[in-house]
PDB file of N, CA and C in Angstrom:
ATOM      1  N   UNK A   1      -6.641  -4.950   3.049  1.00  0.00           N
ATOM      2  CA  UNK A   1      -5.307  -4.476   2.866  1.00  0.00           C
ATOM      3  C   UNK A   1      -5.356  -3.013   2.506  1.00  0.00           C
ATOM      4  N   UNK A   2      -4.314  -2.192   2.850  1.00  0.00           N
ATOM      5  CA  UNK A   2      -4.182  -1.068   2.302  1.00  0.00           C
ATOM      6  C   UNK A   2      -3.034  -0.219   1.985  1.00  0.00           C
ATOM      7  N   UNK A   3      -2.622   0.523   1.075  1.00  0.00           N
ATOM      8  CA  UNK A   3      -1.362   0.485   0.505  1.00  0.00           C
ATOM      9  C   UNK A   3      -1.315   2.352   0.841  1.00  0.00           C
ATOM     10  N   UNK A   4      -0.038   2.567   1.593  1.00  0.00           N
ATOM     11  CA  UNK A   4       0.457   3.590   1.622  1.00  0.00           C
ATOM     12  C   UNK A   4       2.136   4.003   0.815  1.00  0.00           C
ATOM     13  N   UNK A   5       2.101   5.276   0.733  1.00  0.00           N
ATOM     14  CA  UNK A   5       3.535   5.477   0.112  1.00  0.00           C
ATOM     15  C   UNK A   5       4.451   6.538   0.746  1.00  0.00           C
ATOM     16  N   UNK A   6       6.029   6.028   0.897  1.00  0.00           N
ATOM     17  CA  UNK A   6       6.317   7.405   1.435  1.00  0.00           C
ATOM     18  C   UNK A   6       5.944   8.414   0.673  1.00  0.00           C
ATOM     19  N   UNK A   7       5.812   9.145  -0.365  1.00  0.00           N
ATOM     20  CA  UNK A   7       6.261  10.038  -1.126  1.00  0.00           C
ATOM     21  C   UNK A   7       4.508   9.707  -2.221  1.00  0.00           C
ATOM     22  N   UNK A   8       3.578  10.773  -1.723  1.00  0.00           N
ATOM     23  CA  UNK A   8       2.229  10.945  -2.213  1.00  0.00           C
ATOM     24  C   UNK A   8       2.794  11.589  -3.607  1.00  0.00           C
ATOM     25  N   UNK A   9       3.192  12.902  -3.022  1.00  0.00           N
ATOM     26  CA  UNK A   9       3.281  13.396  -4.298  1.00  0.00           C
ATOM     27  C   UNK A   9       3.918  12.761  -5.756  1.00  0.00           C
ATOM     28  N   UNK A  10       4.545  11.792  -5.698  1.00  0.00           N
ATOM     29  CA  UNK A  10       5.156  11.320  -6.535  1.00  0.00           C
ATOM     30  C   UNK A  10       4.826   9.485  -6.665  1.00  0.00           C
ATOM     31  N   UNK A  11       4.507   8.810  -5.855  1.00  0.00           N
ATOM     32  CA  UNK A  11       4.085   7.210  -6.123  1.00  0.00           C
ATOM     33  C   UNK A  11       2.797   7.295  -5.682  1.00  0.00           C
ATOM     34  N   UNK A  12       1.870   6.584  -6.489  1.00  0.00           N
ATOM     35  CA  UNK A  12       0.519   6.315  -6.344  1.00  0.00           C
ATOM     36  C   UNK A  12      -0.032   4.852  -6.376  1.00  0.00           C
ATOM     37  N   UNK A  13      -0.400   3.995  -5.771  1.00  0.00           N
ATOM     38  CA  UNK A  13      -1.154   2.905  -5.949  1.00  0.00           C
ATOM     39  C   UNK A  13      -2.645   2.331  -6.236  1.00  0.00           C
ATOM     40  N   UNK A  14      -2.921   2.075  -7.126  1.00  0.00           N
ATOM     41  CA  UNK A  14      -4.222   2.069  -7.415  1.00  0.00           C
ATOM     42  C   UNK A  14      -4.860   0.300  -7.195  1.00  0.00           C
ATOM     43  N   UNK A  15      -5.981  -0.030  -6.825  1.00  0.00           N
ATOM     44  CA  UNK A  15      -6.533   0.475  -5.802  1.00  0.00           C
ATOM     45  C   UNK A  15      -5.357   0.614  -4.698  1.00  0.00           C
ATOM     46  N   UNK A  16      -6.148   1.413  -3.630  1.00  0.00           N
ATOM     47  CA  UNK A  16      -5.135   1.654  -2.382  1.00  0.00           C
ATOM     48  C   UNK A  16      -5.713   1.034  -1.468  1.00  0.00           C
ATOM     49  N   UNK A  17      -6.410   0.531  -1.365  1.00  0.00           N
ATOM     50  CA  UNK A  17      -6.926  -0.209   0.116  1.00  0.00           C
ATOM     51  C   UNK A  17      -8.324  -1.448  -0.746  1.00  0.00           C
ATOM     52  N   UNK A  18      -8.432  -2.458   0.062  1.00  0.00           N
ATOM     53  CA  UNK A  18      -9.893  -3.363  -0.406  1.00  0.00           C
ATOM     54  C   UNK A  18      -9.585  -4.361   0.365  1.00  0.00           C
ATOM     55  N   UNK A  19     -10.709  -5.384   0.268  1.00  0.00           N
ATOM     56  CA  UNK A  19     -11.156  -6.580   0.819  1.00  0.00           C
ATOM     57  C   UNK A  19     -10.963  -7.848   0.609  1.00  0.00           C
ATOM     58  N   UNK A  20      -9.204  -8.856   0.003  1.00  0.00           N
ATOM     59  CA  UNK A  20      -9.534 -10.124  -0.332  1.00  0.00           C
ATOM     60  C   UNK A  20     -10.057 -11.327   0.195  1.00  0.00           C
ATOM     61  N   UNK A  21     -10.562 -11.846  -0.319  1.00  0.00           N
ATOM     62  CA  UNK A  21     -11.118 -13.629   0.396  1.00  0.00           C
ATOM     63  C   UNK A  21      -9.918 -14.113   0.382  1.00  0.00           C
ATOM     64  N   UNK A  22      -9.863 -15.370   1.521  1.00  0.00           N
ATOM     65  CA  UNK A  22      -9.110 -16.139   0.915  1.00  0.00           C
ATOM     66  C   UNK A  22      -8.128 -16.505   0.121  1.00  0.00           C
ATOM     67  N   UNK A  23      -7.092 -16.782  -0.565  1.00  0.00           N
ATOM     68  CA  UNK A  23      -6.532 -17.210  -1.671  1.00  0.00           C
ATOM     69  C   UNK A  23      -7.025 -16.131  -3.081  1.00  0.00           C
ATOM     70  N   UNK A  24      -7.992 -15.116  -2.938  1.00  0.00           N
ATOM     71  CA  UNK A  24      -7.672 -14.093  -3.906  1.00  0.00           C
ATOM     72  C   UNK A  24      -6.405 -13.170  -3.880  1.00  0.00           C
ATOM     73  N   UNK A  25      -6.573 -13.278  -5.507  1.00  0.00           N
ATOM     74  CA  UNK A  25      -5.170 -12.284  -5.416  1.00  0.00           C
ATOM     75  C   UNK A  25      -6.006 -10.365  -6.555  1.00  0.00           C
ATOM     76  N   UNK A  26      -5.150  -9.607  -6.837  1.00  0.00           N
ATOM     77  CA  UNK A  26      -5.232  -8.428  -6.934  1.00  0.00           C
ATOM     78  C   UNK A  26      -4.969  -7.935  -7.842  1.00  0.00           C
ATOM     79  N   UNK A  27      -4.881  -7.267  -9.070  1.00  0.00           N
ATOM     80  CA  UNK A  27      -3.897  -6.767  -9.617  1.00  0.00           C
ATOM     81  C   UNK A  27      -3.798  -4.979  -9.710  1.00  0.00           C
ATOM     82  N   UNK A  28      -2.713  -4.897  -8.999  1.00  0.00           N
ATOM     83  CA  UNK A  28      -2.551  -3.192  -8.693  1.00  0.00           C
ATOM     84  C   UNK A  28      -1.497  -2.428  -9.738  1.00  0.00           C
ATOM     85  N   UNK A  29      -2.202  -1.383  -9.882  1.00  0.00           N
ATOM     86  CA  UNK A  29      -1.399  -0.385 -10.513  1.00  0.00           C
ATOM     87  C   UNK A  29      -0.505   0.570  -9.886  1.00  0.00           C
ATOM     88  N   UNK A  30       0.460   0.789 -10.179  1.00  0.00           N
ATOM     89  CA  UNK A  30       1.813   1.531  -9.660  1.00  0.00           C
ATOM     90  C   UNK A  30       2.248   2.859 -10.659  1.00  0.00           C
ATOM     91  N   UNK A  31       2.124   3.849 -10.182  1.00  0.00           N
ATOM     92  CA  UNK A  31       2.419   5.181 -10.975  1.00  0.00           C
ATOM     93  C   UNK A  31       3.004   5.995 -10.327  1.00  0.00           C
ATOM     94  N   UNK A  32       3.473   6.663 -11.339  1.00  0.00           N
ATOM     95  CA  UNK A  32       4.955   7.861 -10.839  1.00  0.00           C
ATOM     96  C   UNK A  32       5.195   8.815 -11.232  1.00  0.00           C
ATOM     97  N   UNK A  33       4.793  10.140 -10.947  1.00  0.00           N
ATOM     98  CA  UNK A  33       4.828  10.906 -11.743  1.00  0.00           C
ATOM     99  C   UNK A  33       6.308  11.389 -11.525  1.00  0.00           C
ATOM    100  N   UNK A  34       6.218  12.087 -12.881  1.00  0.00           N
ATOM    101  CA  UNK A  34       7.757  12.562 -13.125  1.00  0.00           C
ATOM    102  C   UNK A  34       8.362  13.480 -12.751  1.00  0.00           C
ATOM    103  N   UNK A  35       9.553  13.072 -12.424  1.00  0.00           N
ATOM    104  CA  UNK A  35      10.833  14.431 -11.361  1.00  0.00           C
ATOM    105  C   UNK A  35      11.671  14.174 -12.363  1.00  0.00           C
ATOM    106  N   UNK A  36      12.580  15.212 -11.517  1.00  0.00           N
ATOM    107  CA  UNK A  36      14.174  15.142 -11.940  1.00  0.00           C
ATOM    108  C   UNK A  36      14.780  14.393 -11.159  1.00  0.00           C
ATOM    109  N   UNK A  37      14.932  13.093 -11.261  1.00  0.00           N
ATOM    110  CA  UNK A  37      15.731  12.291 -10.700  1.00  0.00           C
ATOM    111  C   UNK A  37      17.488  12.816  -9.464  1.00  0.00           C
ATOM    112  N   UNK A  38      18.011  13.644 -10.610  1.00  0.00           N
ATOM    113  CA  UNK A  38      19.122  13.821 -10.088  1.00  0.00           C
ATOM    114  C   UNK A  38      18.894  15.304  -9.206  1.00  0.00           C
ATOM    115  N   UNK A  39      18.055  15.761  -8.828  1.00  0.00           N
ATOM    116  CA  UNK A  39      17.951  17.090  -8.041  1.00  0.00           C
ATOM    117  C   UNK A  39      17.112  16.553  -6.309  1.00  0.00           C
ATOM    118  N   UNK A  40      16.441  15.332  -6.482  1.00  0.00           N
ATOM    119  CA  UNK A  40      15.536  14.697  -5.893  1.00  0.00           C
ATOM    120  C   UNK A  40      16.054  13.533  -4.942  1.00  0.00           C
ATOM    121  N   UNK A  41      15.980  13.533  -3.472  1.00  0.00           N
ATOM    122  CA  UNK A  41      15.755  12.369  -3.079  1.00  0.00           C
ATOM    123  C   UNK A  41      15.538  10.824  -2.738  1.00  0.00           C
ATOM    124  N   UNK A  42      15.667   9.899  -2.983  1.00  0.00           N
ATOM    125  CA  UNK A  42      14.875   8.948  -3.352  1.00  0.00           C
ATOM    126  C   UNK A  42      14.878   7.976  -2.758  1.00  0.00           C
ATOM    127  N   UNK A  43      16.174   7.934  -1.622  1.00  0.00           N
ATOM    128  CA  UNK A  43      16.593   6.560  -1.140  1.00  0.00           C
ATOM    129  C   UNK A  43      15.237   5.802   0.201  1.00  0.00           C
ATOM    130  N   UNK A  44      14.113   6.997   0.080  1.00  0.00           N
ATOM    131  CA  UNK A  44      13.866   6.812   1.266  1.00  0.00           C
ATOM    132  C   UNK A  44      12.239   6.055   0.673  1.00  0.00           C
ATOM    133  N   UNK A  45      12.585   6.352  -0.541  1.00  0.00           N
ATOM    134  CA  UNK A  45      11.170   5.548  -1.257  1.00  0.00           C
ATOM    135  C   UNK A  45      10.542   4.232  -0.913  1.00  0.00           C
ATOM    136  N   UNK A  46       9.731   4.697  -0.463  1.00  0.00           N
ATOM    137  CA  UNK A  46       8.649   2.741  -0.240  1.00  0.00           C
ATOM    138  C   UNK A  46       7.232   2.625  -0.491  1.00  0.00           C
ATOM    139  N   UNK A  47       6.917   1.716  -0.926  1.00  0.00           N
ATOM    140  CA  UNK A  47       5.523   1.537  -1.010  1.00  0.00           C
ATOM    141  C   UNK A  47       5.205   0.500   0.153  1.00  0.00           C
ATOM    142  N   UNK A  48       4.211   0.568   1.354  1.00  0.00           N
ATOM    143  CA  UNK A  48       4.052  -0.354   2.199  1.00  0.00           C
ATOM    144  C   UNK A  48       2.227  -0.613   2.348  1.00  0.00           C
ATOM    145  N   UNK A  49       2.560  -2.154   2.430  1.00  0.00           N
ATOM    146  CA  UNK A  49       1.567  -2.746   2.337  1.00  0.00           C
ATOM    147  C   UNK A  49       1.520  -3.394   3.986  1.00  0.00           C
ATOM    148  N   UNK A  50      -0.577  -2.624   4.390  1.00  0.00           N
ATOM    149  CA  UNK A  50      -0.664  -3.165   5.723  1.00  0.00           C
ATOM    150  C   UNK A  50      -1.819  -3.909   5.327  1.00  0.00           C
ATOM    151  N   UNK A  51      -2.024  -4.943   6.500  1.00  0.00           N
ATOM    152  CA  UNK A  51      -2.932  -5.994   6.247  1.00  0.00           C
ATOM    153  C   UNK A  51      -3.423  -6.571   7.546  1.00  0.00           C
ATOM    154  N   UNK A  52      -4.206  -7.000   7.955  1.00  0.00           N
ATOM    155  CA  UNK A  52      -5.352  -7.934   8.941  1.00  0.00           C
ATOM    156  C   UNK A  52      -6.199  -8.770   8.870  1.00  0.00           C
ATOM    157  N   UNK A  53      -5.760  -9.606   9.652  1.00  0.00           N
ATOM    158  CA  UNK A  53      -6.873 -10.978   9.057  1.00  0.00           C
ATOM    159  C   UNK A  53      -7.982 -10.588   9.767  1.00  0.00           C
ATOM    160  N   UNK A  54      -9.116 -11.185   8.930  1.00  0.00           N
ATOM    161  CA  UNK A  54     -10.431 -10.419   9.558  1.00  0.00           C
ATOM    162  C   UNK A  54     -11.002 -12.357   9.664  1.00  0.00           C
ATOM    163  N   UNK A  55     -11.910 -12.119  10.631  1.00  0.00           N
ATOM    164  CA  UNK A  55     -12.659 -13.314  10.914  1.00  0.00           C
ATOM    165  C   UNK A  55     -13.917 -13.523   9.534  1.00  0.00           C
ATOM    166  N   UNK A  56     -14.159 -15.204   9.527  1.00  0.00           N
ATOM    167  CA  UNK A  56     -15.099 -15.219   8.401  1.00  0.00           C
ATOM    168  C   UNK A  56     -16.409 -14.725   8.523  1.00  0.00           C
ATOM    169  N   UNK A  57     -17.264 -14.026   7.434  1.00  0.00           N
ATOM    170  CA  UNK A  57     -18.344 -13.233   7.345  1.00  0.00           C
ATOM    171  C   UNK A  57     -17.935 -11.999   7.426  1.00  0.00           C
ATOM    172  N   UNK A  58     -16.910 -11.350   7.399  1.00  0.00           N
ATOM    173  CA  UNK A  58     -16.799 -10.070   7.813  1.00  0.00           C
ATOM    174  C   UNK A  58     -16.714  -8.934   6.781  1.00  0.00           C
ATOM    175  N   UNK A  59     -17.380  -7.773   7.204  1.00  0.00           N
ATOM    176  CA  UNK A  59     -17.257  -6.946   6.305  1.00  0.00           C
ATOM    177  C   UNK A  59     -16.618  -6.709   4.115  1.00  0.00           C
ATOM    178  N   UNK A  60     -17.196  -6.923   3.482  1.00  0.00           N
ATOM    179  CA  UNK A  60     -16.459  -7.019   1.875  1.00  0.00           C
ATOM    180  C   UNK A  60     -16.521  -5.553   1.850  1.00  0.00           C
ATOM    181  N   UNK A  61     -16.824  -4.581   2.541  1.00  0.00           N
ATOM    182  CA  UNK A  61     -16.635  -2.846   2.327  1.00  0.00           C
ATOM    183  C   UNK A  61     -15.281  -2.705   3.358  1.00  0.00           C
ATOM    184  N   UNK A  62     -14.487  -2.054   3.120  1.00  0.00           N
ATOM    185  CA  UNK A  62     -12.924  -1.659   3.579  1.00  0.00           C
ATOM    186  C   UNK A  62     -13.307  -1.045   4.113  1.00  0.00           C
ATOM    187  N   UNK A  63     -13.031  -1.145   6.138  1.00  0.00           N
ATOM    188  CA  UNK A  63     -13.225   0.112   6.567  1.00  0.00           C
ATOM    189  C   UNK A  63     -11.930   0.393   7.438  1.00  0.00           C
ATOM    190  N   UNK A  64     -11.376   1.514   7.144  1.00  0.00           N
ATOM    191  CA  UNK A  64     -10.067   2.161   7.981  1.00  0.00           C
ATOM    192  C   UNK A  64      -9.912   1.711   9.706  1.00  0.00           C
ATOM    193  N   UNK A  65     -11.108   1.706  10.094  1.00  0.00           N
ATOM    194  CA  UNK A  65     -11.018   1.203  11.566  1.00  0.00           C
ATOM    195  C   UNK A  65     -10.367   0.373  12.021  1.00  0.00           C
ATOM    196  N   UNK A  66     -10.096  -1.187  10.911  1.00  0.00           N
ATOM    197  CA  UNK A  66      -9.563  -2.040  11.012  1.00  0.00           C
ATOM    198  C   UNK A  66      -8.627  -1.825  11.165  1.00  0.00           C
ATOM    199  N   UNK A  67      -7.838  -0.955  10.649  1.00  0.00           N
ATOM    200  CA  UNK A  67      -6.155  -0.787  11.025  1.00  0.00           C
ATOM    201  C   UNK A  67      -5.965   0.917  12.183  1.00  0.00           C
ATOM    202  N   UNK A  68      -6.702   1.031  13.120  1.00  0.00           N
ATOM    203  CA  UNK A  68      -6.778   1.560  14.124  1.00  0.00           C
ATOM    204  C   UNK A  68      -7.465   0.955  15.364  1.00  0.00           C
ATOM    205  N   UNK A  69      -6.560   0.686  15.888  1.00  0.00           N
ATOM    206  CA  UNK A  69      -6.986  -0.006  17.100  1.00  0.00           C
ATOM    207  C   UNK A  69      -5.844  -1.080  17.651  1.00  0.00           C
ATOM    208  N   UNK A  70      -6.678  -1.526  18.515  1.00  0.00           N
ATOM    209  CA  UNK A  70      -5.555  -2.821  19.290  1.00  0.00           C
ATOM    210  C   UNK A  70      -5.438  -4.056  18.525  1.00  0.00           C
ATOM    211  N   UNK A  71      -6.079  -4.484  17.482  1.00  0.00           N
ATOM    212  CA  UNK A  71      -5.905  -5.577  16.684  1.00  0.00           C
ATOM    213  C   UNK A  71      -4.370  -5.666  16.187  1.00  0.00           C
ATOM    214  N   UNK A  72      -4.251  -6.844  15.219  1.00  0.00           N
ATOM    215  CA  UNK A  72      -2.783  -7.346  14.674  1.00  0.00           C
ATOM    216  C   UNK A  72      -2.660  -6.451  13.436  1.00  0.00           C
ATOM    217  N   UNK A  73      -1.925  -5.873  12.851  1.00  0.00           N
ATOM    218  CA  UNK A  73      -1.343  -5.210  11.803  1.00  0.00           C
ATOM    219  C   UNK A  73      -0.509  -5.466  11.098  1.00  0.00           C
ATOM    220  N   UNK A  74      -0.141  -6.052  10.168  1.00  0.00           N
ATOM    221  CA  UNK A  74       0.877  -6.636   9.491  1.00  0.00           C
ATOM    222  C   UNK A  74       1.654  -5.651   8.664  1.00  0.00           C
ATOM    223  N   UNK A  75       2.869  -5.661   8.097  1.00  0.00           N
ATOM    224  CA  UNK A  75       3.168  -4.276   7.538  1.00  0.00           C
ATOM    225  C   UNK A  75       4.736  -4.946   6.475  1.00  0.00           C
ATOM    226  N   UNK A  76       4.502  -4.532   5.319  1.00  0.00           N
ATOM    227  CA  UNK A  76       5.684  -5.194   4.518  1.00  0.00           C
ATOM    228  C   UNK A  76       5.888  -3.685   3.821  1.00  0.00           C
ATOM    229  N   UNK A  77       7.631  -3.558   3.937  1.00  0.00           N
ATOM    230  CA  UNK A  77       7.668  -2.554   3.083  1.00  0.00           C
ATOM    231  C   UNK A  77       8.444  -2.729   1.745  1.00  0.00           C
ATOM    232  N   UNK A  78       8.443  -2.285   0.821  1.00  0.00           N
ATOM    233  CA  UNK A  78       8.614  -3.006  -0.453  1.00  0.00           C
ATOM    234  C   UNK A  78       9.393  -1.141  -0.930  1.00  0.00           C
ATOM    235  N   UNK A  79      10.675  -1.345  -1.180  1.00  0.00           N
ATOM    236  CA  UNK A  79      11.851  -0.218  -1.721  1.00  0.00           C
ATOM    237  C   UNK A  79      11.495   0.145  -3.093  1.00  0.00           C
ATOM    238  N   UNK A  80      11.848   1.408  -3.693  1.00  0.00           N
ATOM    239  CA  UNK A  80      11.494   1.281  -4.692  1.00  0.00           C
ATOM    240  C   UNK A  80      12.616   1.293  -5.265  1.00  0.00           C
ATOM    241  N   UNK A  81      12.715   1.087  -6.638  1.00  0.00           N
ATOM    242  CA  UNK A  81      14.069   1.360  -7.173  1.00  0.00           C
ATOM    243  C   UNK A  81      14.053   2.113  -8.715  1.00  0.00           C
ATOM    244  N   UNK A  82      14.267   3.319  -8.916  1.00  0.00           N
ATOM    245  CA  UNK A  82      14.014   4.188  -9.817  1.00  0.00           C
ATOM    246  C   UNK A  82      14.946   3.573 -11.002  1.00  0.00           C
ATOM    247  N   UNK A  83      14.485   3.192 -12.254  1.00  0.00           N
ATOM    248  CA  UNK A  83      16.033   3.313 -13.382  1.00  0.00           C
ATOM    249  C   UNK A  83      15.861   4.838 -14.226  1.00  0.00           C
ATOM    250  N   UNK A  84      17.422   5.657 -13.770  1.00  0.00           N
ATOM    251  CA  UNK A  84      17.409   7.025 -14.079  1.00  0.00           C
ATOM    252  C   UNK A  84      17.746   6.932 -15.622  1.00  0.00           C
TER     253      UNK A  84
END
């Protein structure tokens, strides 16, 4: 899986990309550094999560290739919602 954001300068996901098995799950960190809300943008905010099922035995090192190419890509985008 690997996690992109509209807006680098300001939302960060930690980890941003890795390898689950199976039925593992993750726990990610979400950070934001601070604006001025009301001078700023925001409606266009997302954090999106892409993903590919990989066949069993395959690679436990994340490699970017996987999500370049003709394979399946899955893609959820998840809004953010600021409280000003």
């Amino acid at each position: 899986m690997m996690m992109k954001t509209t807006n680098a300068k300001r939302l960060e996901v930690d980890p941003p990309c890795g390898v689950l098995d199976p039925k593992e799950a993750v726990l990610m960190a979400v950070s934001c550094d601070a604006f001025d809300f009301a001078s700023e943008d925001t409606n266009n905010d997302r954090i999106t999560v892409e993903w590919t099922n990989m066949s069993e035995g395959a690679a436990e090192q994340f490699r970017i290739e996987w999500f370049q190419g003709d394979g399946m890509v899955r893609r959820k985008n998840l809004p953010i919602e600021y409280n000003s």
